[in-house]
Protein backbone atom coordinates (compact mmCIF):
# COMPACT_ATOMS: atom_id res chain seq x y z
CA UNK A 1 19.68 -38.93 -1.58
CA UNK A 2 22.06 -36.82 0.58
CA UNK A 3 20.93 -34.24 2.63
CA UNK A 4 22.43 -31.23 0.15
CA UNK A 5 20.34 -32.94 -2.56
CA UNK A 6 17.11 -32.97 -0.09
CA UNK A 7 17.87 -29.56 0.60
CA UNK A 8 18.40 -27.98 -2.95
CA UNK A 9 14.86 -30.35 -4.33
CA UNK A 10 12.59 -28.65 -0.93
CA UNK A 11 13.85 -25.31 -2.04
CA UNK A 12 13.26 -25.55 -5.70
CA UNK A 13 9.62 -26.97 -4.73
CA UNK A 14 9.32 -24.07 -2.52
CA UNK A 15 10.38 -21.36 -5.11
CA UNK A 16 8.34 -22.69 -7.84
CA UNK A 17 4.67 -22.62 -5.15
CA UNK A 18 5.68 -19.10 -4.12
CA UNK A 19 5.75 -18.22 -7.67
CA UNK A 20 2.47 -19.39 -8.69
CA UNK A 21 1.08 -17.93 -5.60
CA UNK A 22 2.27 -14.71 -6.47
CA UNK A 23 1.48 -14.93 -10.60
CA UNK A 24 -1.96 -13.72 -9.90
CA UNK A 25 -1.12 -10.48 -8.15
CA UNK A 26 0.65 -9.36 -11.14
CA UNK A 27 -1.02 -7.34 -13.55
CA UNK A 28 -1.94 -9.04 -16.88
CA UNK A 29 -0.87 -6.77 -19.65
CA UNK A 30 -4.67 -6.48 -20.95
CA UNK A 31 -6.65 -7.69 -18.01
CA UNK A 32 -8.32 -10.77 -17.44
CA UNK A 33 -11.79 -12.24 -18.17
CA UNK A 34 -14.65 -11.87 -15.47
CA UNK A 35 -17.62 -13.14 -14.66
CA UNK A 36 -20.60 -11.10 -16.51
CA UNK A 37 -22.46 -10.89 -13.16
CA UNK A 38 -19.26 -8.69 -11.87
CA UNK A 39 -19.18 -6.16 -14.38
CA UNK A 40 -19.93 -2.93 -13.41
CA UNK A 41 -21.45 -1.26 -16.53
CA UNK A 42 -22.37 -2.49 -20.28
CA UNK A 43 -20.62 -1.19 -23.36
CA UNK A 44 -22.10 -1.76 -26.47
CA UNK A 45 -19.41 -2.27 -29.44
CA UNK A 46 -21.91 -1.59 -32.54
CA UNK A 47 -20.96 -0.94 -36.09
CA UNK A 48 -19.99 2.69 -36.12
CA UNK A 49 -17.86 2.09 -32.58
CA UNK A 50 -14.20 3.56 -33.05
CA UNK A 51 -12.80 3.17 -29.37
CA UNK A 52 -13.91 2.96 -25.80
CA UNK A 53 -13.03 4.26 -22.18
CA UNK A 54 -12.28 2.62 -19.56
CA UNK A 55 -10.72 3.04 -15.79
CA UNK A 56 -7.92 0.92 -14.37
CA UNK A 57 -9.25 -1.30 -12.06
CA UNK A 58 -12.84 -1.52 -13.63
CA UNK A 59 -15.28 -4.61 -14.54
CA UNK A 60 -16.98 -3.92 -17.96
CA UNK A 61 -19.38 -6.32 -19.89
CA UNK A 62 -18.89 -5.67 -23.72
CA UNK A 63 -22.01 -6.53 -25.83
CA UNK A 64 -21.48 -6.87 -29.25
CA UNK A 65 -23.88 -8.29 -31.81
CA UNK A 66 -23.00 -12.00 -31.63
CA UNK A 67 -22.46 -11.97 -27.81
CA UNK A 68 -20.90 -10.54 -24.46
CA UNK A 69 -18.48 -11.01 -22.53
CA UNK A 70 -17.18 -9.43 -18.93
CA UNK A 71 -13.68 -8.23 -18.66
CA UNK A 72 -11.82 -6.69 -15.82
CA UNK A 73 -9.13 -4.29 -16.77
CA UNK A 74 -6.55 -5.28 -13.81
CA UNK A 75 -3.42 -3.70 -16.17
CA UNK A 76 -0.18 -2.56 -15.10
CA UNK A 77 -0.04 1.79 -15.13
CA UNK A 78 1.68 1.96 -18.35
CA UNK A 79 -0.72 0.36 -20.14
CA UNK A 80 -3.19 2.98 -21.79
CA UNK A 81 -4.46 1.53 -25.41
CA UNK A 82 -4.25 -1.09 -27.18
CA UNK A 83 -6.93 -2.64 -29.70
CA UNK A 84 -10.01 -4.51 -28.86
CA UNK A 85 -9.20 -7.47 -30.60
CA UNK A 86 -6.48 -8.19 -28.06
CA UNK A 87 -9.19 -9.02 -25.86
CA UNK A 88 -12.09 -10.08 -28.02
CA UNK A 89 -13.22 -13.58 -28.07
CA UNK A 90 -12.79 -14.69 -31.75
CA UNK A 91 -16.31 -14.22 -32.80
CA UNK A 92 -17.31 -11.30 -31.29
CA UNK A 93 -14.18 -8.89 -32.62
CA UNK A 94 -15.24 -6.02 -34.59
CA UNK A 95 -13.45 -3.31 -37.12
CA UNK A 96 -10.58 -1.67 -35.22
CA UNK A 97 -11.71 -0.91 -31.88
CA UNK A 98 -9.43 1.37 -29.55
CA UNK A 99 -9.60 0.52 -25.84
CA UNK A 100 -8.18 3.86 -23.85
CA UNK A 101 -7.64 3.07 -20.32
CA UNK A 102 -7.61 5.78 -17.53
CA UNK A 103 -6.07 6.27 -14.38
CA UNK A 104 -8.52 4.66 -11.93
CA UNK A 105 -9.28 6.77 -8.71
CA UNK A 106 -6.95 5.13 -6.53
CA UNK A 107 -4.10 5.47 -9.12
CA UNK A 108 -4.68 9.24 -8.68
């Protein structure tokens, strides 16, 4: 291998470890999943359920009849609805759910 060749592979490498260092800072476009023990309040999702609140930034645990399950609403500042199935694990999605997100207090 040449030197160039060295060269061009070591920064390639490099590129590609700064990305996936950096992949987890970026806001997912519905959150992530969280541990239940980090959630910072319950929301039930029952049968007569049409949408929920919810604050940028914020660590909710939704129980729902078969189950619960944490989630942590790390979204980028445009993002304001979307449905709860997005989120939902299979068998715990309900009839349409809204999820409205709000401007956390550091966002304000």
């Amino acid at each position: 291998m040449t030197t160039r060749t060295t060269t061009h592979c070591l920064a390639a490498i490099l590129l590609s470890v700064t990305a996936v260092s950096h992949a987890e800072d970026i806001p997912q476009p519905y959150g992530v999943a969280a541990p239940a023990e980090s959630a910072q309040r319950d929301i039930r999702i029952g049968p007569m359920t049409r949408y929920v609140n919810v604050e940028r930034a914020e660590i909710v645990r939704f129980v729902t009849d078969k189950g619960s399950f944490a989630w942590s609403f790390d979204t980028a500042p445009n993002r304001q609805v979307f449905s709860f199935k997005q989120i939902a694990p299979v068998e715990q999605q309900a009839q349409e759910v809204r999820v409205y997100i709000a401007d956390s207090a550091r966002d304000r």
